[in-house]
Protein backbone atom coordinates (compact mmCIF):
# COMPACT_ATOMS: atom_id res chain seq x y z
CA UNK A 1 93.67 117.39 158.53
CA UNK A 2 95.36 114.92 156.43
CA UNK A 3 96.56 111.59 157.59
CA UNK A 4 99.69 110.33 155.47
CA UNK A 5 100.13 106.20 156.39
CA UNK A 6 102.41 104.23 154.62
CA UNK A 7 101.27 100.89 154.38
CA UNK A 8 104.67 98.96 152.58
CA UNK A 9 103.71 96.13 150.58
CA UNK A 10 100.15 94.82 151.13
CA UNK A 11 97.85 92.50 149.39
CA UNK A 12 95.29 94.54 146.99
CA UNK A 13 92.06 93.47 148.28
CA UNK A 14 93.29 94.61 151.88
CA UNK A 15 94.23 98.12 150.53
CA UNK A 16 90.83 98.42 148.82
CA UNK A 17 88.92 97.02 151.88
CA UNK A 18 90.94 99.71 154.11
CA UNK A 19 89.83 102.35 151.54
CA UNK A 20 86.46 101.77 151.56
CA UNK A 21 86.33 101.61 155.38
CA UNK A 22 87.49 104.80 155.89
CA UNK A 23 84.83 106.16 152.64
CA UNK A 24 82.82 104.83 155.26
CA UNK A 25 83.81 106.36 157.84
CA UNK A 26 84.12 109.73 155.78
CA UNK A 27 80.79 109.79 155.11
CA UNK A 28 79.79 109.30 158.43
CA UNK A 29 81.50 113.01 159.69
CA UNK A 30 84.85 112.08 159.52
CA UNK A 31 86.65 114.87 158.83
CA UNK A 32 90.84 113.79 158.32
CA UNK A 33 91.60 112.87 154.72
CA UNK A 34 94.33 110.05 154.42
CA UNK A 35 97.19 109.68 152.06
CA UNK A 36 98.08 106.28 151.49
CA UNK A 37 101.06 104.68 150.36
CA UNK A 38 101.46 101.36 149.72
CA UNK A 39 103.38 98.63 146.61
CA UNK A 40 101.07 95.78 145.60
CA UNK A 41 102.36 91.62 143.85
CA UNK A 42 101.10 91.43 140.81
CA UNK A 43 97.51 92.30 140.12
CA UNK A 44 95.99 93.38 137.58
CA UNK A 45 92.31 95.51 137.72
CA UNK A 46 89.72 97.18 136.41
CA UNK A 47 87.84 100.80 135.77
CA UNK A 48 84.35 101.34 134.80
CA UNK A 49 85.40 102.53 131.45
CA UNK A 50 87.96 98.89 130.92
CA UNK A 51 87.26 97.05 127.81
CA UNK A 52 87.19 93.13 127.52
CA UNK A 53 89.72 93.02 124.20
CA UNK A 54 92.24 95.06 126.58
CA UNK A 55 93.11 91.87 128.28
CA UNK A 56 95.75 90.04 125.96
CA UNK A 57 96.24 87.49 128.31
CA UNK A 58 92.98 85.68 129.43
CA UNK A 59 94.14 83.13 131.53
CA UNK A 60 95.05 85.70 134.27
CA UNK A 61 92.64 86.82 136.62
CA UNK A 62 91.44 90.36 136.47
CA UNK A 63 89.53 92.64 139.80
CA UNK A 64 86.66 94.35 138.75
CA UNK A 65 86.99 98.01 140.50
CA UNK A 66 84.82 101.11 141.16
CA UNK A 67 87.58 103.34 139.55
CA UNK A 68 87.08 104.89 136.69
CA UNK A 69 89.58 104.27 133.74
CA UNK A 70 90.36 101.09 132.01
CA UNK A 71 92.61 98.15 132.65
CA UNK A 72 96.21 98.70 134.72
CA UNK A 73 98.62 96.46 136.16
CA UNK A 74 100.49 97.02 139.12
CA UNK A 75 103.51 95.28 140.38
CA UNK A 76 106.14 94.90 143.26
CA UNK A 77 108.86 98.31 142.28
CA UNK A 78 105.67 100.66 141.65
CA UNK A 79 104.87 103.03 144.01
CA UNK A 80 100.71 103.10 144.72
CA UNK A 81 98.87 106.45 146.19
CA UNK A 82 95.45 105.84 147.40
CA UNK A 83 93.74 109.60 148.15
CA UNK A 84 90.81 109.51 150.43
CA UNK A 85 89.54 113.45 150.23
CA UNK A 86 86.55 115.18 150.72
CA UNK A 87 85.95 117.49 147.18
CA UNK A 88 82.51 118.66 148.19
CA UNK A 89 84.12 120.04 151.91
CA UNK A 90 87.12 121.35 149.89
CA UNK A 91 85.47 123.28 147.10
CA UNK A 92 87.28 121.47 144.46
CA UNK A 93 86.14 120.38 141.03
CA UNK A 94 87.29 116.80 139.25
CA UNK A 95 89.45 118.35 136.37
CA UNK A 96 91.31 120.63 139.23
CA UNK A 97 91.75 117.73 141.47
CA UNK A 98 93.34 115.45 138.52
CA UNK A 99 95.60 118.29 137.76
CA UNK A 100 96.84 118.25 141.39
CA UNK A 101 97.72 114.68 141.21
CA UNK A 102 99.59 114.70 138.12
CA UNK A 103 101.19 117.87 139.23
CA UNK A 104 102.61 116.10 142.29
CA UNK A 105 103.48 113.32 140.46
CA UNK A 106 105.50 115.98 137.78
CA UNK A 107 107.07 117.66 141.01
CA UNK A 108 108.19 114.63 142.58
CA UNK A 109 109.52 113.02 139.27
CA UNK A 110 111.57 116.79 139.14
CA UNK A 111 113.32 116.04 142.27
CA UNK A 112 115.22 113.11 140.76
CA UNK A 113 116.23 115.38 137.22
CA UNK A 114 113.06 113.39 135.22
CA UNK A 115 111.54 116.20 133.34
CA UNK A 116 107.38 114.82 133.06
CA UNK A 117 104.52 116.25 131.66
CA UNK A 118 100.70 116.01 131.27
CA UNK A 119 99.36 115.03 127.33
CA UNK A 120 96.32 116.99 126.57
CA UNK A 121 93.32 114.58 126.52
CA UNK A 122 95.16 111.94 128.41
CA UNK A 123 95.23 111.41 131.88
CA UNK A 124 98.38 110.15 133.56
CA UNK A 125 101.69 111.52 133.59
CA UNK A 126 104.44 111.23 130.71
CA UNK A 127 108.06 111.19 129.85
CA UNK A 128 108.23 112.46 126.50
CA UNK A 129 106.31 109.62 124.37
CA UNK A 130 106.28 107.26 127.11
CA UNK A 131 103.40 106.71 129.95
CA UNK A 132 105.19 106.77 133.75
CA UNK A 133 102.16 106.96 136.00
CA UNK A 134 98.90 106.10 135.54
CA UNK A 135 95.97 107.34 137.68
CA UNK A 136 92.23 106.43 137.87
CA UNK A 137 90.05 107.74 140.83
CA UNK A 138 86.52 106.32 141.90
CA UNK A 139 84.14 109.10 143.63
CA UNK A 140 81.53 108.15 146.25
CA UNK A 141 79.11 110.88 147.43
CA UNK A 142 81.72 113.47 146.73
CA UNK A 143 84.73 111.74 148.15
CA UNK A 144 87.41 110.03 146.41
CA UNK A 145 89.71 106.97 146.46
CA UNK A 146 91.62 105.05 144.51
CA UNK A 147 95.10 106.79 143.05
CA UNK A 148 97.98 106.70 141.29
CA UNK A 149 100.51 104.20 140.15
CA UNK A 150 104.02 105.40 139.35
CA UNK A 151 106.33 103.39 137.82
CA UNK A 152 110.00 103.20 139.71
CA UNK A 153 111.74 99.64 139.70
CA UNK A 154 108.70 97.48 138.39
CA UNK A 155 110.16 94.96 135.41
CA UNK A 156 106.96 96.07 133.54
CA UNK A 157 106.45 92.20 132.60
CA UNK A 158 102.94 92.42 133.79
CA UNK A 159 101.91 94.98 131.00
CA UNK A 160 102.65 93.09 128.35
CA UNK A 161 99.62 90.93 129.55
CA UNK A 162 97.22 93.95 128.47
CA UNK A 163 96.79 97.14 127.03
CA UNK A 164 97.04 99.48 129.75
CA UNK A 165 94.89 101.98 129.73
CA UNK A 166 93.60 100.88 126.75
CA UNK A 167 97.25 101.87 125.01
CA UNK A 168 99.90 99.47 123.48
CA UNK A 169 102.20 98.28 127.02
CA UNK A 170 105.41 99.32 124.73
CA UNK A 171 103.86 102.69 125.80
CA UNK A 172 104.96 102.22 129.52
CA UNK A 173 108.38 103.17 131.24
CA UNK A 174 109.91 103.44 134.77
CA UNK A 175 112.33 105.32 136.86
CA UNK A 176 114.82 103.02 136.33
CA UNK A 177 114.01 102.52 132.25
CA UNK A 178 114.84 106.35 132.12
CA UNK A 179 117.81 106.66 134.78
CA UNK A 180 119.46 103.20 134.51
CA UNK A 181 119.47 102.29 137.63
CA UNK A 182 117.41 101.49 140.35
CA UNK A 183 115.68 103.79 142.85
CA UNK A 184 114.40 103.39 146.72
CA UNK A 185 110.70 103.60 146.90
CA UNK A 186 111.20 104.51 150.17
CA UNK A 187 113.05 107.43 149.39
CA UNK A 188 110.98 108.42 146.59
CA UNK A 189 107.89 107.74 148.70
CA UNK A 190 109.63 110.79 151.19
CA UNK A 191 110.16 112.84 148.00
CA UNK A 192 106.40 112.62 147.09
CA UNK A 193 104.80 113.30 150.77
CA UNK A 194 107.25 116.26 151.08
CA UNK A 195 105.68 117.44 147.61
CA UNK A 196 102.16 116.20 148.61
CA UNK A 197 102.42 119.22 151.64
CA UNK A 198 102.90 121.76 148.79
CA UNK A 199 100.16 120.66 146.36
CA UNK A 200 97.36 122.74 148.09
CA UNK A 201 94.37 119.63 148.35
C-alpha cells in the first residue's frame, strides 16, 4: 500500500532524517511504501558520483548525500518527491524504475500543455535543450529513497552557484521560464499524485 504525505516546506536534514526512518522501518517488515512531497530553502547537496570542481561557489556549504548523481540545488518554488519503495518485493529493476519516475514527471508536465522528454544517456527530464527535473535515487538493501526535483517557480539563482549535475546551470529551466507565469505547487503537487496512481510502481 502506498502512503502519499505531503510534507509543505521543511528543512532538508528533517526530510532526509524522516526518510531514513522509515528505510528503517522498511527493512524491518514494513510493508506501505510512502510518497513524499515536500519544497526545501536553499540547499545545495551531494551524490556519490558529485565532483569537487562542480561547486563554482566555495564559500557555500554543500550536504554530502547517499544518492547517487552529482551536485543539485534545490530551492523554495521546486517541487521535491522523496520515493520510499520496496524494488526487491515489487519485482522491479533500476533502469525500469527510473523510467517510471521520469515518465510521471513527463505525464504530469503534459497536464499543464509542457511537452517533456527523456535524453538518451541522461537521466532527468527535459524540455527540448533545457533540463526541468532532475532525479538521483540512493538504494539501501533493495529499497529506495531520495527523488526528484522539478523545477516550477524556483528563480534558479542557486544554480548558478554550480554545475548541476555536472552540466553548465544555463542548462536549467522552470515551469514558469517556459509558461510565463507562475504556477501553484499545490496544484501541481495534485496533478502529479493523480498521475503517480497511474504509473504502475
Amino acid at each position: 500500500m502506498w502512503k502519499i504525505k505531503k510534507l509543505g516546506k521543511i528543512n532538508y536534514q528533517e526530510a532526509l532524517s524522516l526518510q531514513l526512518s522509515i528505510v528503517e522501518e522498511k527493512q524491518k517488515g514494513l510493508k506501505d511504501n510512502f510518497f513524499l512531497l515536500c519544497e526545501h530553502d536553499l540547499v545545495f547537496t551531494r551524490g556519490k558520483g558529485s565532483k569537487e570542481n562542480n561547486i563554482l561557489d566555495k564559500n557555500i556549504p554543500v550536504i554530502m548525500t547517499n544518492r547517487g548523481g552529482d551536485l543539485t540545488c534545490h530551492e523554495a518554488g521546486q517541487l521535491v518527491g522523496y520515493i520510499i519503495y520496496d524494488l526487491k518485493a515489487a519485482k522491479i529493476n533500476v533502469k525500469n524504475y527510473l523510467d517510471k519516475v521520469e515518465q510521471l514527471i513527463i505525464n504530469t508536465l503534459a497536464r499543464i500543455e509542457i511537452e517533456a522528454e527523456r535524453k538518451s544517456g541522461l537521466v532527468g527530464v527535459w524540455v527540448k535543450d533545457k533540463k526541468i527535473a532532475s532525479i538521483g535515487i540512493g538504494i539501501k538493501k533493495g529499497i529506495t529513497m531520495h527523488g526528484f526535483a522539478l523545477n516550477i517557480n524556483n528563480n534558479m539563482e542557486g544554480f548558478s552557484c554550480i554545475n548541476p549535475c555536472g552540466l553548465d546551470s544555463g542548462i536549467m529551466t522552470s515551469v514558469k521560464k517556459i509558461k510565463g507565469r507562475e504556477f501553484s505547487l499545490e496544484i501541481i503537487q495534485e496533478l502529479i499524485i493523480e498521475e503517480f496512481y497511474k504509473i504502475s510502481l
